[in-house]
Structure formats: C-alpha cells, structure tokens
N, C-alpha and C. Protein backbone atom coordinates (compact mmCIF):
# COMPACT_ATOMS: atom_id res chain seq x y z
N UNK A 1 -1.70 -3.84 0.84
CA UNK A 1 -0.51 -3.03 0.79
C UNK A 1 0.47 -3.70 -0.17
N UNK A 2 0.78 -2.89 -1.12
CA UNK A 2 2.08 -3.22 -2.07
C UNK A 2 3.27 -3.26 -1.96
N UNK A 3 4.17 -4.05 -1.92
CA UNK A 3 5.69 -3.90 -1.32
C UNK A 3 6.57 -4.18 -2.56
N UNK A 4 6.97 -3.40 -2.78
CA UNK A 4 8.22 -3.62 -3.50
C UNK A 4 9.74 -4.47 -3.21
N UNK A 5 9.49 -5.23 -4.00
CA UNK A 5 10.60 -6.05 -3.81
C UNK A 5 11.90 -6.51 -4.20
N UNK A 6 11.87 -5.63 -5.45
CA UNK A 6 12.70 -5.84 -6.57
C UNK A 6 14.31 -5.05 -5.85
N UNK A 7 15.35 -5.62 -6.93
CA UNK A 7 16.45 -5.58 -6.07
C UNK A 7 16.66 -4.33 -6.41
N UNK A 8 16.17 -2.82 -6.86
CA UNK A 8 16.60 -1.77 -6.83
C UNK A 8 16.36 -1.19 -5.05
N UNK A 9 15.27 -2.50 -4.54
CA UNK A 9 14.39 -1.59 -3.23
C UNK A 9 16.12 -2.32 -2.06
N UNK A 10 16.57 -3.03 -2.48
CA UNK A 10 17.75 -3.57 -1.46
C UNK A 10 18.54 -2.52 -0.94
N UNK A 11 18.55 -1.57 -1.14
CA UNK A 11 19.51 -0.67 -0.13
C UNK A 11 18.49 -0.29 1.16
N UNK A 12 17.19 -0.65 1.02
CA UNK A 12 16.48 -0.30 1.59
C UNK A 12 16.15 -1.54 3.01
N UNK A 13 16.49 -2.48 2.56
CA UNK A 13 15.89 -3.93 3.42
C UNK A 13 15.89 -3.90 4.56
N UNK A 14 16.82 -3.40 5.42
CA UNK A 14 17.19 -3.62 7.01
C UNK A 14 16.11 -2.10 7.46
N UNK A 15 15.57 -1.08 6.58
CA UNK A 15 14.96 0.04 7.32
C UNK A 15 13.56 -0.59 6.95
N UNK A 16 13.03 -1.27 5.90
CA UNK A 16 12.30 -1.81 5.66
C UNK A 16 11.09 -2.71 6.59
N UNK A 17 12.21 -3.25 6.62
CA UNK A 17 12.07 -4.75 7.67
C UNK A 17 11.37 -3.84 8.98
N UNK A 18 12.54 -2.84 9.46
CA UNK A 18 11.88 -2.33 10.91
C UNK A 18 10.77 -1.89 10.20
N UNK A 19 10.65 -0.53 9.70
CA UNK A 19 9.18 -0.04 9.36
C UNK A 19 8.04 -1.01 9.48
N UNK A 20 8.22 -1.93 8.89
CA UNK A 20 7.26 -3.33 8.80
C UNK A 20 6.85 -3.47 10.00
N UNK A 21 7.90 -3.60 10.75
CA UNK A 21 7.07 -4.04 12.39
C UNK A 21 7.05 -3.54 13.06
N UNK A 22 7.47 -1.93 13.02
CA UNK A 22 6.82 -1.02 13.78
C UNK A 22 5.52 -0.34 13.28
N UNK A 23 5.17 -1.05 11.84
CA UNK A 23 3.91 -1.05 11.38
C UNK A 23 2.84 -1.30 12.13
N UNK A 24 3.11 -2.68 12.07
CA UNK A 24 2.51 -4.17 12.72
C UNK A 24 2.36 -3.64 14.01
N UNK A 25 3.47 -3.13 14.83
CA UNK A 25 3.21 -2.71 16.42
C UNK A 25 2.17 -1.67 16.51
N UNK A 26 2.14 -0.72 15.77
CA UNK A 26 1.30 0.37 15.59
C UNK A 26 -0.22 0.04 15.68
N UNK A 27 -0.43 -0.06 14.54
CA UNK A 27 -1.73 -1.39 14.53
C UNK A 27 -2.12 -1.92 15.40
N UNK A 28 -1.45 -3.01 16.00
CA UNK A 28 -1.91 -3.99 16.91
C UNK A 28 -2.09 -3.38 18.50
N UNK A 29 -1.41 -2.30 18.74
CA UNK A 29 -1.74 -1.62 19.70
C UNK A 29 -2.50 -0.90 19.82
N UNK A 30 -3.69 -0.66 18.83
CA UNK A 30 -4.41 0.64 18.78
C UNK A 30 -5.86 -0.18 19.16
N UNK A 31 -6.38 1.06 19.67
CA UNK A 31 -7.71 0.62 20.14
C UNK A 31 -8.46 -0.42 19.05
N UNK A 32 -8.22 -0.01 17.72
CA UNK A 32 -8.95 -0.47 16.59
C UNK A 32 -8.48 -1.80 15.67
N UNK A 33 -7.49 -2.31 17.11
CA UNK A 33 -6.80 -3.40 15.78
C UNK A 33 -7.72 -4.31 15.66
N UNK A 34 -8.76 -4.62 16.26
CA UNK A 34 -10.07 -5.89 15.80
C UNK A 34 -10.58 -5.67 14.43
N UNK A 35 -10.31 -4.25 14.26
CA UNK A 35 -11.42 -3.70 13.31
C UNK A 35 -10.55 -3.58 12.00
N UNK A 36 -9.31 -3.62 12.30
CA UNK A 36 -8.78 -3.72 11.06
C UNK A 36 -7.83 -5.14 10.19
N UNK A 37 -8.01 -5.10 8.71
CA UNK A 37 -7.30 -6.09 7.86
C UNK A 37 -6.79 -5.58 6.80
N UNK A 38 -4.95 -6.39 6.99
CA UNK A 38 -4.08 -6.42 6.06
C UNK A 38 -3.88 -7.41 4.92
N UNK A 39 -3.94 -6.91 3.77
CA UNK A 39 -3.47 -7.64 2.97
C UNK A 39 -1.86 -7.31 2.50
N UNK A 40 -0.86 -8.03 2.58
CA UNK A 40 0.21 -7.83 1.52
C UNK A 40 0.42 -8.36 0.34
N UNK A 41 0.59 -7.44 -0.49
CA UNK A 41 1.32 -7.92 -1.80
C UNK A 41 2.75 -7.90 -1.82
N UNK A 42 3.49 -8.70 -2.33
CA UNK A 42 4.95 -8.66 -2.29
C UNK A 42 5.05 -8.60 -4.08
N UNK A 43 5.56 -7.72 -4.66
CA UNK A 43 6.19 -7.88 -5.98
C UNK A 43 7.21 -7.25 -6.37
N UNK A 44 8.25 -8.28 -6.72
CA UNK A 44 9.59 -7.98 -7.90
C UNK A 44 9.12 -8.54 -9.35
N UNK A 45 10.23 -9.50 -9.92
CA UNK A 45 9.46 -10.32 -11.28
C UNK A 45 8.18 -10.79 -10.90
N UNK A 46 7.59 -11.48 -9.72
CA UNK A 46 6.43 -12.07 -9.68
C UNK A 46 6.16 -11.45 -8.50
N UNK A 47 5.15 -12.16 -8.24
CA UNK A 47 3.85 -11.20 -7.34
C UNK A 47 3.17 -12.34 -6.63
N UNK A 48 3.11 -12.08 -5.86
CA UNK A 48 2.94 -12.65 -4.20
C UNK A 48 1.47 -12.00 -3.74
N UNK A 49 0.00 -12.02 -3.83
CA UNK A 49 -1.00 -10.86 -3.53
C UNK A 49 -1.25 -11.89 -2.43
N UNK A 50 -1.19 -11.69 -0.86
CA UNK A 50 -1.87 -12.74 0.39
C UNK A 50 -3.14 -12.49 0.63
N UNK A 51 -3.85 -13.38 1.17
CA UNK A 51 -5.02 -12.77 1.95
C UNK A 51 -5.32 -12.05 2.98
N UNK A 52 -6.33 -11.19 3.32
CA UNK A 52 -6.10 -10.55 4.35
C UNK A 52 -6.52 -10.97 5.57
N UNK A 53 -5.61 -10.68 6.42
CA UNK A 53 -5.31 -10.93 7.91
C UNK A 53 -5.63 -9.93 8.75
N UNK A 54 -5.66 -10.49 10.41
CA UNK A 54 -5.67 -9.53 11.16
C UNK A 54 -4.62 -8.71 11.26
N UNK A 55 -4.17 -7.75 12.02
CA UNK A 55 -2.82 -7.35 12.23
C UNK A 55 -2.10 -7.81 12.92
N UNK A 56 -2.20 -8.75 13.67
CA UNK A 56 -1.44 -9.48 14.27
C UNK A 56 -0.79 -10.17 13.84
N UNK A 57 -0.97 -10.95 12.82
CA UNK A 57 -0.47 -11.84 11.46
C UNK A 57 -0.11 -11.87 10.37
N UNK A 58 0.35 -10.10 10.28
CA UNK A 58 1.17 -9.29 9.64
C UNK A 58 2.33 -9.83 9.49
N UNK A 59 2.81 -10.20 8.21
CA UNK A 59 4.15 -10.75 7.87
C UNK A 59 5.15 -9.17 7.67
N UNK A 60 5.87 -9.19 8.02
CA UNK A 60 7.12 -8.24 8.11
C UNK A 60 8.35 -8.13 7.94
N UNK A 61 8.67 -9.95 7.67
CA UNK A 61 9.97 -9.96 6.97
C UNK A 61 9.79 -9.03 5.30
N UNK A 62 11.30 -9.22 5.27
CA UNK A 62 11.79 -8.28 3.65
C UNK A 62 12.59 -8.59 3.40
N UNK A 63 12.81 -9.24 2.03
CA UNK A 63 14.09 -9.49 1.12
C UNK A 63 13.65 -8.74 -0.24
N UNK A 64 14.89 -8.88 -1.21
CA UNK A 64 14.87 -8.20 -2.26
C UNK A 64 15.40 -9.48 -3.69
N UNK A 65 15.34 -8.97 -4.69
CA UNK A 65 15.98 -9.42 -5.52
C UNK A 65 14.74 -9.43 -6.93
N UNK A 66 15.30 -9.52 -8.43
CA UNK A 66 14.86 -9.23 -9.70
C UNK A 66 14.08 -7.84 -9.94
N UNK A 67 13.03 -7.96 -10.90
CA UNK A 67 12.30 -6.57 -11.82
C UNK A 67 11.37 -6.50 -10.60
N UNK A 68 10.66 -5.40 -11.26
CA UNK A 68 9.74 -4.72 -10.81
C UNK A 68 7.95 -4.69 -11.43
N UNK A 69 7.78 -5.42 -10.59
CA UNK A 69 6.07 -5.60 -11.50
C UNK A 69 4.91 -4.77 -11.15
N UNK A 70 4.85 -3.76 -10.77
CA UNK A 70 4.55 -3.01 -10.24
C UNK A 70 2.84 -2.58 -10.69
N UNK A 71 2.71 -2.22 -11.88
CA UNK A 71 1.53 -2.46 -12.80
C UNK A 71 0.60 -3.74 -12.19
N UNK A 72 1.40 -4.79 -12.19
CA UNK A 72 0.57 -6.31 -11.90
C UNK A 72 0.03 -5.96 -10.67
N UNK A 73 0.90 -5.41 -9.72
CA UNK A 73 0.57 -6.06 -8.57
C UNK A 73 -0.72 -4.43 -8.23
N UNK A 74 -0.84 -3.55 -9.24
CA UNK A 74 -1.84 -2.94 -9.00
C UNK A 74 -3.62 -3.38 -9.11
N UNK A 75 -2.88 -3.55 -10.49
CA UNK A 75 -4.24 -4.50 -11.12
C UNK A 75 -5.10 -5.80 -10.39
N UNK A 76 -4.13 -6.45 -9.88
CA UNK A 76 -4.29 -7.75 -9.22
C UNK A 76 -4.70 -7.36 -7.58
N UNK A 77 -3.87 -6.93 -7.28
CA UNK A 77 -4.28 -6.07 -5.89
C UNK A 77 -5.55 -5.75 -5.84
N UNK A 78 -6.11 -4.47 -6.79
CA UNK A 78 -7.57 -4.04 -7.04
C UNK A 78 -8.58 -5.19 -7.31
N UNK A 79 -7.88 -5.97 -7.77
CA UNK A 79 -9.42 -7.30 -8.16
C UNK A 79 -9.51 -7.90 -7.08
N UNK A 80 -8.33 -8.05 -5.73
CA UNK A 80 -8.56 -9.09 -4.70
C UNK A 80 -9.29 -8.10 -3.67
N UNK A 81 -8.97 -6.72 -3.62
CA UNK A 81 -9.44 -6.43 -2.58
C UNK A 81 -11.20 -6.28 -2.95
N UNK A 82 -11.65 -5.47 -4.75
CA UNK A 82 -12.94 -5.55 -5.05
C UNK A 82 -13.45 -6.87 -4.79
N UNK A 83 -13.24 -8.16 -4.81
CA UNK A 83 -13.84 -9.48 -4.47
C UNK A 83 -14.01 -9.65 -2.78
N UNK A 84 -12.91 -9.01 -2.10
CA UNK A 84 -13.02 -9.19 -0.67
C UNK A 84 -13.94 -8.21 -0.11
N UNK A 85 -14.45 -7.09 -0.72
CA UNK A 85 -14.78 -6.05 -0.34
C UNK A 85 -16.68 -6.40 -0.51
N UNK A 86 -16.70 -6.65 -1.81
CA UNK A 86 -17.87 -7.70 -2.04
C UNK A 86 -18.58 -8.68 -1.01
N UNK A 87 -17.50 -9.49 -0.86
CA UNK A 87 -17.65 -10.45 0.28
C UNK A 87 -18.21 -10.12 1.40
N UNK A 88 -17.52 -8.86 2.14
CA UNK A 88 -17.98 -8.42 3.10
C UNK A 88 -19.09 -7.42 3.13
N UNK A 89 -19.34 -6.77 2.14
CA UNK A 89 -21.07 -6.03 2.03
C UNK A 89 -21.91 -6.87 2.32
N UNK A 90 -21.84 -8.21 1.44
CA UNK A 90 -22.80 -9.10 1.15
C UNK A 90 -23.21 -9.78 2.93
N UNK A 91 -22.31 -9.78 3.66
CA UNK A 91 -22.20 -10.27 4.94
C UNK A 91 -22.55 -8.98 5.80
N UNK A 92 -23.09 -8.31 4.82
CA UNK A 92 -24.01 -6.85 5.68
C UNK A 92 -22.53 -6.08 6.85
N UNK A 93 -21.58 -6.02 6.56
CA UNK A 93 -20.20 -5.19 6.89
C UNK A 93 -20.38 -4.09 6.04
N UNK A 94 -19.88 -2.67 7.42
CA UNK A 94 -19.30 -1.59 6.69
C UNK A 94 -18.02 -1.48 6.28
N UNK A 95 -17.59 -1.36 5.27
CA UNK A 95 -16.07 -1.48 4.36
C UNK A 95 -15.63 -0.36 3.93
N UNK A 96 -14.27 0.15 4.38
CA UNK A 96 -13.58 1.45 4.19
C UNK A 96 -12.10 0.81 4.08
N UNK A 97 -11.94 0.71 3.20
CA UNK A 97 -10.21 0.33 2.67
C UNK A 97 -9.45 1.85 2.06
N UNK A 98 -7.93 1.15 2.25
CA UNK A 98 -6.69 2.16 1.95
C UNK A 98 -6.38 1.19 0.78
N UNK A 99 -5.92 1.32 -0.05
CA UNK A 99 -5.15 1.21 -1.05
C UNK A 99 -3.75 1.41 -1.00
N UNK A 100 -2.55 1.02 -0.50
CA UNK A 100 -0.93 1.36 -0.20
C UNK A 100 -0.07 0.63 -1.07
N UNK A 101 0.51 1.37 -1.69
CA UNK A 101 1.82 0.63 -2.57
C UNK A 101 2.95 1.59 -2.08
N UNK A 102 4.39 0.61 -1.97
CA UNK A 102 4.89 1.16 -1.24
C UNK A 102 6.40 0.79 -3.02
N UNK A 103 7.28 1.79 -3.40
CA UNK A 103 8.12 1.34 -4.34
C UNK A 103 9.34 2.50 -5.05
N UNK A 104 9.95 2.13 -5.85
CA UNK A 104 11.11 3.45 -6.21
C UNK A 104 10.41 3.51 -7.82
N UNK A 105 9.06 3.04 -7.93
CA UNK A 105 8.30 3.64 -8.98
C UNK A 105 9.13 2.93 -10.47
N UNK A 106 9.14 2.12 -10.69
CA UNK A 106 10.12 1.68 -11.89
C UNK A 106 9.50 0.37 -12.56
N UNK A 107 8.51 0.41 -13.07
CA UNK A 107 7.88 -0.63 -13.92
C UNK A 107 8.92 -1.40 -14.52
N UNK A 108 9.01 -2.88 -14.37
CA UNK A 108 10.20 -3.00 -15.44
C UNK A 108 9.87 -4.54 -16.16
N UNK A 109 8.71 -5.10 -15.63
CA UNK A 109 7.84 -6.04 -15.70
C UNK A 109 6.37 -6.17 -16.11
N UNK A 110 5.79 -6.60 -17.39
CA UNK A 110 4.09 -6.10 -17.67
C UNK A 110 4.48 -4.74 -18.24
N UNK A 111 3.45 -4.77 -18.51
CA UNK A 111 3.19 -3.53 -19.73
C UNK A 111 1.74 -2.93 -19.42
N UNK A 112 0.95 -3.21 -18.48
CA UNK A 112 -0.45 -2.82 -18.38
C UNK A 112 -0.52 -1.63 -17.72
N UNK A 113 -0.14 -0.44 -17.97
CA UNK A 113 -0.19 0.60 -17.67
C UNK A 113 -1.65 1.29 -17.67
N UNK A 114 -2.52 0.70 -18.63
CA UNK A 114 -3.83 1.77 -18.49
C UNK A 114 -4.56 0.59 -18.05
N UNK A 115 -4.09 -0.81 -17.84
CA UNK A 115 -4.84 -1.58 -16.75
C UNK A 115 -4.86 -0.87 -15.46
N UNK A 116 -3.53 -0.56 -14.72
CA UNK A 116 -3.10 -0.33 -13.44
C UNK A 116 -3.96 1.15 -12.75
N UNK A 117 -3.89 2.07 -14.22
CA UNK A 117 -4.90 3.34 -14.12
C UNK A 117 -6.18 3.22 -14.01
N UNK A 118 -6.71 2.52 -15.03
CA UNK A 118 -8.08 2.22 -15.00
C UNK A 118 -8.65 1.29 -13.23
N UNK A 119 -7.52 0.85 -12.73
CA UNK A 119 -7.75 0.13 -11.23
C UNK A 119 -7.57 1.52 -10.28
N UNK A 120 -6.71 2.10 -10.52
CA UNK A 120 -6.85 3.30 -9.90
C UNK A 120 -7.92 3.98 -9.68
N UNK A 121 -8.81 4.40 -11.03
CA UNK A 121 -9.50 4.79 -11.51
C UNK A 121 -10.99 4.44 -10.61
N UNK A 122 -10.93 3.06 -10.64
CA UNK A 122 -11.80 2.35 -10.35
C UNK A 122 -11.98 2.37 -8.50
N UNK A 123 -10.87 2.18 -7.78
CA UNK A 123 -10.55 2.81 -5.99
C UNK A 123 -10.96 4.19 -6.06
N UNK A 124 -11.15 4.99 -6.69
CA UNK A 124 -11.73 6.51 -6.43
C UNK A 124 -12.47 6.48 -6.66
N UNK A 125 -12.86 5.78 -7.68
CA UNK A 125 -14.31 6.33 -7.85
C UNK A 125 -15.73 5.39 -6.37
N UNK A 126 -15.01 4.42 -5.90
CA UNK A 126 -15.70 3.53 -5.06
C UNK A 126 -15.30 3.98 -3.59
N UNK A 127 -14.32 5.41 -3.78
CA UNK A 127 -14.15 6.01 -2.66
C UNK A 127 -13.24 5.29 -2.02
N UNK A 128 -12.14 4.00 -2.11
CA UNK A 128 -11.11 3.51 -1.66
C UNK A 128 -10.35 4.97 -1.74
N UNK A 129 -9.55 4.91 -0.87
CA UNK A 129 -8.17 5.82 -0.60
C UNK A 129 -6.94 5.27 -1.13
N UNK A 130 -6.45 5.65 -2.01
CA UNK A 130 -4.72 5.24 -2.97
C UNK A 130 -3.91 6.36 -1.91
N UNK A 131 -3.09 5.23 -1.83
CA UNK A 131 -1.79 5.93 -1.46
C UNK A 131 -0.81 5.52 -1.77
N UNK A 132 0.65 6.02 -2.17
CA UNK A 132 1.79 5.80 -2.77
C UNK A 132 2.64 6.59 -2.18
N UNK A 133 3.54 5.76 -1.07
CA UNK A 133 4.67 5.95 -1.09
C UNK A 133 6.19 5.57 -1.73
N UNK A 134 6.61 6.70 -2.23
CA UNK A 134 7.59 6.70 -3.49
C UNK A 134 9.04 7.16 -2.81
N UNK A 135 9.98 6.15 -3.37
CA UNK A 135 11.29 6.29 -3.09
C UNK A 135 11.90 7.42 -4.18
N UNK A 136 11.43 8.49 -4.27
CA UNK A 136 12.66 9.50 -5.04
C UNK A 136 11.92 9.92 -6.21
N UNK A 137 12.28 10.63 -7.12
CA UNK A 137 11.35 11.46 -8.19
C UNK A 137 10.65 10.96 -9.32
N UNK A 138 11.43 9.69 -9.48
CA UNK A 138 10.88 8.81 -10.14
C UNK A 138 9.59 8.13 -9.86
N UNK A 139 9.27 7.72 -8.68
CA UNK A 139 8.34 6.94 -8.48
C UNK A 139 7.24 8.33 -7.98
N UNK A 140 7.72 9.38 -7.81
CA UNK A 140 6.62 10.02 -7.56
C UNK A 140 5.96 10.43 -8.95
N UNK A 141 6.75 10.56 -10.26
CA UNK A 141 6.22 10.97 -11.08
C UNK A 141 5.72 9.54 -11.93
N UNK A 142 5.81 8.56 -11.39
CA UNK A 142 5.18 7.06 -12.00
C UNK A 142 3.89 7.22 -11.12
N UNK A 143 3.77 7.83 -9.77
CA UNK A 143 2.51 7.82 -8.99
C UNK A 143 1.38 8.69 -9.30
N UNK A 144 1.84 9.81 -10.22
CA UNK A 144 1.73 10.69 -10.49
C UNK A 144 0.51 10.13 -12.33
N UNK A 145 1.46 9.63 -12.65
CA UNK A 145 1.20 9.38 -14.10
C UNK A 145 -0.33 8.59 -13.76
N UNK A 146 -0.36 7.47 -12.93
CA UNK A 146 -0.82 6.42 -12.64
C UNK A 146 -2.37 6.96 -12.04
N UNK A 147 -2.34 7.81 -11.51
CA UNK A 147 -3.19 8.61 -11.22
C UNK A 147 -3.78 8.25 -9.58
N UNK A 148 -2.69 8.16 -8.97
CA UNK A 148 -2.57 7.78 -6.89
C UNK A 148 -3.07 9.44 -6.57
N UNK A 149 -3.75 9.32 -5.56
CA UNK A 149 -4.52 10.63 -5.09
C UNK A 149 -3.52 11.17 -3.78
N UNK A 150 -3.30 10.27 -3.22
CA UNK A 150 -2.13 10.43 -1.86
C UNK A 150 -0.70 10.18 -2.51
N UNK A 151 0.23 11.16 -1.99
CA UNK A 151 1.98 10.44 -2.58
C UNK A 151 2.62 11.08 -1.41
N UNK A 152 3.64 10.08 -1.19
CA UNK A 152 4.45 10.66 -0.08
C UNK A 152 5.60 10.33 -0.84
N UNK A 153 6.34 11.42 -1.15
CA UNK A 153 8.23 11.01 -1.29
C UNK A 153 8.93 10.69 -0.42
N UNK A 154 9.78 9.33 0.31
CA UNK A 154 10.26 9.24 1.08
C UNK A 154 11.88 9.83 0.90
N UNK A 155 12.00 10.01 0.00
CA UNK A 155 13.26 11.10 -0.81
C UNK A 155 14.63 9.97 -0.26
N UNK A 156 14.76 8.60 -0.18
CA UNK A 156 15.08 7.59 -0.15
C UNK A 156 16.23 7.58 1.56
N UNK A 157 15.71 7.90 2.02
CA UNK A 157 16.53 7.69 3.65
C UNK A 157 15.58 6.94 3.86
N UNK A 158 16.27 6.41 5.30
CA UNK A 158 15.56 5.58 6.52
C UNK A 158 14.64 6.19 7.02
N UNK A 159 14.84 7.81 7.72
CA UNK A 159 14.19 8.13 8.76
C UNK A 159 12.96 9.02 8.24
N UNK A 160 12.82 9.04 6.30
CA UNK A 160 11.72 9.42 5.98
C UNK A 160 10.75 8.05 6.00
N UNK A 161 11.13 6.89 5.50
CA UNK A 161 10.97 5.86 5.56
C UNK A 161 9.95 5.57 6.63
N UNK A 162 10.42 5.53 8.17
CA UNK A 162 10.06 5.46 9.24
C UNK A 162 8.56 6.25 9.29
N UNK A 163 9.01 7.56 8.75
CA UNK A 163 7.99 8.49 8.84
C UNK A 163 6.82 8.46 8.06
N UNK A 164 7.02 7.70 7.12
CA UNK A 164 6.07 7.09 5.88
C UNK A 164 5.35 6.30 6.43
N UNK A 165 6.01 5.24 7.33
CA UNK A 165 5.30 4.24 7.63
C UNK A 165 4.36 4.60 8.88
N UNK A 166 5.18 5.45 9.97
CA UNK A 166 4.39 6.34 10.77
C UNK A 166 2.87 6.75 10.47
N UNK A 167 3.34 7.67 9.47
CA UNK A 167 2.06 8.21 9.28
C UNK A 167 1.69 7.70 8.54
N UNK A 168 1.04 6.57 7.93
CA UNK A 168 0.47 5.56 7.19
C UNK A 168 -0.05 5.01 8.19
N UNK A 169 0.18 4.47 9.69
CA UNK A 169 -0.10 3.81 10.64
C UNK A 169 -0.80 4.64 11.09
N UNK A 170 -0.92 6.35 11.17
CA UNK A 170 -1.68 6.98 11.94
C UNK A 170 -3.14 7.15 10.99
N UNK A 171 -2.72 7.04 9.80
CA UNK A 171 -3.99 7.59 8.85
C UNK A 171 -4.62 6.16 8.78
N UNK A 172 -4.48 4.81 9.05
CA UNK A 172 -5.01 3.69 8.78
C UNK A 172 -5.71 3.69 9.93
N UNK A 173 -5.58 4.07 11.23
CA UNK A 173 -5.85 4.13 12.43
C UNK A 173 -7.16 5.08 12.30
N UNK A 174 -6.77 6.49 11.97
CA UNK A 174 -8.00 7.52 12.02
C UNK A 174 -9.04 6.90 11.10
N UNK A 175 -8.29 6.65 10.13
CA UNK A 175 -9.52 6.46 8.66
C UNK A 175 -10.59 5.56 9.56
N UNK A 176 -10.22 4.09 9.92
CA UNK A 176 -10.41 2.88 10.82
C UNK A 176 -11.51 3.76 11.77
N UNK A 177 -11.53 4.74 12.56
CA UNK A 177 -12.69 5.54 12.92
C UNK A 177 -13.10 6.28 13.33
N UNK A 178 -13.15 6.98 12.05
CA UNK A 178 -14.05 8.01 11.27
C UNK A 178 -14.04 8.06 9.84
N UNK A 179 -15.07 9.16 9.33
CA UNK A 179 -14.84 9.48 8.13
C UNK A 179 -13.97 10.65 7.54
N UNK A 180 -12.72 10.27 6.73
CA UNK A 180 -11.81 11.16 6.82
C UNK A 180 -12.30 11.85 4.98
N UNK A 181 -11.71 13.34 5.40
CA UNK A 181 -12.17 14.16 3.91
C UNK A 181 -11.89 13.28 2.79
N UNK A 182 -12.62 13.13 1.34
CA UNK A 182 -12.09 12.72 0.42
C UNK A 182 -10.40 13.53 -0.04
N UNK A 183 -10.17 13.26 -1.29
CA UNK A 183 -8.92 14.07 -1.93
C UNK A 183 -7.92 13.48 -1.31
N UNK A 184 -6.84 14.75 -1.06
CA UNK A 184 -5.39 14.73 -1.16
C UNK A 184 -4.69 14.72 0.32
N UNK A 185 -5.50 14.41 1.19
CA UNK A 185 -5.42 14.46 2.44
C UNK A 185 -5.53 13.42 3.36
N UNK A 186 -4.84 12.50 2.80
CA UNK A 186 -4.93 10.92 3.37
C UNK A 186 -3.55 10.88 4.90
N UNK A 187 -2.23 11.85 3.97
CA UNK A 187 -1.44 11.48 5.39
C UNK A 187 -0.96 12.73 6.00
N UNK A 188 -2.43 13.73 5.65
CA UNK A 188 -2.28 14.79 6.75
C UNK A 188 -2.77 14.45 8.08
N UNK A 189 -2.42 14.27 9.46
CA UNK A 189 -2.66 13.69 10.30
C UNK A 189 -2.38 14.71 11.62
C-alpha cells in the first residue's frame, strides 16, 4: 500500500492516522487476518517501501512534509511486491495481491512516468488488482493517465476518506477469499 506523504496530503493527517487504524482493526478482526500481508510504502521526497507484515504489525502512524514521489514509489513498490510474490510461489503458496496507492495525485519528484505505467501495466497483466485512491480531480486524472483499473475519488473530506478506507478493508477481506471478477470492480462490495 502507497501512502502519500508529502505536505500537500497534511490537511489530511489526523483523518488519516484514524483510517489507518481502523484499517488495521478491520483486518485484524476478520476471519482472514492469518491469511493476509501488508506492505507499506510511505512516500513524499523519498520513499520508505517496508516489508510485508502481518496485520497486526501494521504501522499507522502519519506525518507529512516535502514533494511527492509518487512514480518511484510505484515502480519500486511493483519490483518488491514481484520479488515477494516470487518468493512465495516458489514456497508452493497461492498469491493474490491488491496493489493500493493512496495520494492527491501530484508527481512532483522523478520523472518515470512510463516506468510507473509500464509497472502498472505489468500488475494487470499478472492479474494483481491496482487500486487508487485519489484526493480530488487531479489525482484521479493522474490515476487515470497511469493506467490504475480501480479509482476511488475521495473528493478530499474525512468521511469519504473513512469510506475509502472502509471499503478497501472490505474488498481486501473478500478478495482474501474468493475469486473476485477481473476489471473495474475491485471496491464494489
């Protein structure tokens, strides 16, 4: 999961923060939290990609501050989870990942734009699920460009916010088990 960090996302921090751990609560309460792992990425100027964890060990603090690297942390994101994903075939595991970047869509850091697509590119076609939730018209039409199959506009309140993260928690949950339709229907729920 991609988090935006950059100080345009600061009006956002204190709804943030909750979403985060009513994330985390979501998750960890569900029949399926054994079965599932988080990775976070944190990026403003630099980029933070963690390893993935159970949900229990879901980090959920949020601060803000500098650019927006947003591109990087696609690209980089896609290579950690294709190496982890690897990992776990090879260890004879069935593997069904989400793809989540969460941002107000504003590249302002890197320049690898048909890197970040071509990673896109590369989660669909291997049947990963992209999803992008976007703070306002901008980032939907950067999600848009980028070529994300799922977009949710949180149209920049709290209580869409909430609802983003909601149903992100419900579709990580279903996906987690069963097989959900390919396409555009990731946070119909």
């Amino acid at each position: 999961m991609g988090i935006d960090r950059s100080g345009s996302m600061g009006r956002f921090a204190q709804d943030m923060e909750k979403a985060l751990r009513d994330f985390r609560d979501a998750l960890h309460t569900s029949g399926e939290a054994g079965e599932i792992l988080v990775a976070r990425a944190d990026f403003a100027a630099d980029l933070s990609v963690g390893g993935y964890k159970r949900i229990a060990e879901f980090d959920t603090s949020y601060d803000t501050g500098g650019c927006t690297a947003l591109y990087d942390v696609i690209v980089q994101g896609t290579q950690k989870l294709k190496a982890y994903r690897h990992f776990l075939k090879k260890e004879g595991m069935r593997v069904r990942a989400v793809f989540a970047v969460f941002s107000d869509g504003r590249n302002t850091v890197g320049n690898d734009f048909a890197g970040a697509a071509r990673a896109l590119a590369w989660l669909e076609q291997e049947e990963i699920t992209t999803a992008f939730i976007g703070f306002g018209t901008e980032a939907v039409q950067t999600a848009n460009d980028l070529g994300f199959r799922n977009i949710l506009d949180v149209n920049s309140s709290s209580s869409e916010l909430r609802r983003a993260f909601q149903c992100l928690s419900r579709s990580v949950i279903e996906y987690s088990k069963s097989v959900l339709p390919a396409g555009d229907h990731f946070f119909v729920i």
